[in-house]
C-alpha atoms as a PDB file:
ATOM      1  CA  UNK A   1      88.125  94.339 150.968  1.00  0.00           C
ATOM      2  CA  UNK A   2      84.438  94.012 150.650  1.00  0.00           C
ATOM      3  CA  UNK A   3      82.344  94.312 153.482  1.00  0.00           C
ATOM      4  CA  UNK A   4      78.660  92.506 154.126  1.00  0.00           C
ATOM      5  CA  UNK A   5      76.515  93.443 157.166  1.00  0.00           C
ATOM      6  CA  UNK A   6      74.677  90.386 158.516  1.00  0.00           C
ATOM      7  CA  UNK A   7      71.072  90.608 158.804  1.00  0.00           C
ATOM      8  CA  UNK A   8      70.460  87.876 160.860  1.00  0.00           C
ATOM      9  CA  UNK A   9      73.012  86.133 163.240  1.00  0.00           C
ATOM     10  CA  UNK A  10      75.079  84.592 160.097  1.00  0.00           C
ATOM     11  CA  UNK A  11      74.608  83.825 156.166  1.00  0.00           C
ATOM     12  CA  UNK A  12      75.806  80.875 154.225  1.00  0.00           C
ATOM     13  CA  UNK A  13      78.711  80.784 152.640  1.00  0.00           C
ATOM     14  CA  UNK A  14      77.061  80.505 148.650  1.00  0.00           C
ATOM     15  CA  UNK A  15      74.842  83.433 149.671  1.00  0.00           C
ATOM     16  CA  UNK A  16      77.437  85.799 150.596  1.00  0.00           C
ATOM     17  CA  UNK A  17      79.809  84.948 147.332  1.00  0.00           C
ATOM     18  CA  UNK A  18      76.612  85.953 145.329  1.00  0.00           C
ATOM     19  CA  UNK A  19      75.249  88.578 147.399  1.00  0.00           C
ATOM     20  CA  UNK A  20      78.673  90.548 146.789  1.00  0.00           C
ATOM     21  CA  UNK A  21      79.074  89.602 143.393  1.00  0.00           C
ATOM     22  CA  UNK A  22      81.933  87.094 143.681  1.00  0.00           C
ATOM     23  CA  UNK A  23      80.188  85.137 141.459  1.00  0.00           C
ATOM     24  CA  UNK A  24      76.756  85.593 139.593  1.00  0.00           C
ATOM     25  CA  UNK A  25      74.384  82.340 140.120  1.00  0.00           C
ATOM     26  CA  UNK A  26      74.115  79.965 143.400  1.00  0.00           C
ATOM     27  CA  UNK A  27      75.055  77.310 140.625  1.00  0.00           C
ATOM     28  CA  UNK A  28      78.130  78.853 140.142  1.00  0.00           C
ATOM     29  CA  UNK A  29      78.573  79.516 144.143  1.00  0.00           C
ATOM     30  CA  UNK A  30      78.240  76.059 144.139  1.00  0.00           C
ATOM     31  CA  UNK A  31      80.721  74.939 141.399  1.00  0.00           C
ATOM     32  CA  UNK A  32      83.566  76.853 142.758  1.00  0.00           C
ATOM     33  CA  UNK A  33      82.569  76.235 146.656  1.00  0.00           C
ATOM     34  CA  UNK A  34      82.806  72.560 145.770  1.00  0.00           C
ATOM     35  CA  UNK A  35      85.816  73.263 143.787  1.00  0.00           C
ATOM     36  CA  UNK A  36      88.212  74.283 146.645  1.00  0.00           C
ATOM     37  CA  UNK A  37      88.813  77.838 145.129  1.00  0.00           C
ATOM     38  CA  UNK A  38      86.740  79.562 147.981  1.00  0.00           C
ATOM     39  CA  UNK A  39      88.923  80.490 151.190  1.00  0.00           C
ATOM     40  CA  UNK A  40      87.119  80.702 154.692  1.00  0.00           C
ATOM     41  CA  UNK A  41      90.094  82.141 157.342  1.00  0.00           C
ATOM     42  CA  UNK A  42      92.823  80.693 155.815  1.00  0.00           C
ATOM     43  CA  UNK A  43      91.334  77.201 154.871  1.00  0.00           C
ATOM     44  CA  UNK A  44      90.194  75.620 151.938  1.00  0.00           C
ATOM     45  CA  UNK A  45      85.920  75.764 152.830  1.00  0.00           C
ATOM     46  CA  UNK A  46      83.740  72.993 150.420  1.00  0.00           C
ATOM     47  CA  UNK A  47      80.476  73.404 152.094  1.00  0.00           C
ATOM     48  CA  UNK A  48      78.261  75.755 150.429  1.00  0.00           C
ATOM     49  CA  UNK A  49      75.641  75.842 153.285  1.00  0.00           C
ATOM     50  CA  UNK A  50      78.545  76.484 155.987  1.00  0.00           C
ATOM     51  CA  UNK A  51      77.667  79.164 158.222  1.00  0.00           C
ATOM     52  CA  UNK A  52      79.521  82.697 158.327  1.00  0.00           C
ATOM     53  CA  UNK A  53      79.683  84.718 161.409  1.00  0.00           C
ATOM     54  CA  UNK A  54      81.313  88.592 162.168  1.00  0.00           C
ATOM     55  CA  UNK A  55      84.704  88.546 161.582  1.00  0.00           C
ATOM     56  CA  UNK A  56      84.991  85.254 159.405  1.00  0.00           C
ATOM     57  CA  UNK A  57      86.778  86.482 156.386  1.00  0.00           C
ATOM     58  CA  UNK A  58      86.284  84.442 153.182  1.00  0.00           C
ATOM     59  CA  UNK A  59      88.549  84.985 149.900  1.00  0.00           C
ATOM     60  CA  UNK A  60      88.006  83.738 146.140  1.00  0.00           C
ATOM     61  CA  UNK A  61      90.497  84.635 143.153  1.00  0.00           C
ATOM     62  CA  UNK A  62      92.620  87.584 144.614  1.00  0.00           C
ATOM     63  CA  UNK A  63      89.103  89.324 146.387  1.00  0.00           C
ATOM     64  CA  UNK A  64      88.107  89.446 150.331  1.00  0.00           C
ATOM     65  CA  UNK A  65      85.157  89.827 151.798  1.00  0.00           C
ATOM     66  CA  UNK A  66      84.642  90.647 155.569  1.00  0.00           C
ATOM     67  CA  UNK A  67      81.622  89.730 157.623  1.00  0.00           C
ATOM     68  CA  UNK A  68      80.564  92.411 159.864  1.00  0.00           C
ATOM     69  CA  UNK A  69      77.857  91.864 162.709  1.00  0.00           C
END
């Protein structure tokens, strides 16, 4: 499981995909956001600009990452 440290108090959701290399572009953070294929705790997330907080976990194709405060 992949871990990102937050910076500030959270990061969007398309930002951490790409800033741990779950997927390459924004545009393509945004493709597969809006897509369905990107897991926030659990549940099926669509909104690229949704907000991620420590301990939100967020999966995509068999990968995990873990938001740490």
């Amino acid at each position: 499981m992949e871990k990102l440290v937050l910076r500030e108090e959270y990061i969007k959701l398309g930002q951490a995909i790409k800033a741990v290399g779950f997927v390459s572009t924004g545009v393509e953070a945004k493709i597969v956001i809006q897509n369905g294929e990107v897991l926030l705790n659990g549940n099926v997330e669509t909104q690229r600009g949704k907000k991620l907080y420590g301990g939100d976990i967020v999966s995509y194709k068999g990968q995990e990452l873990e938001i740490v405060k």
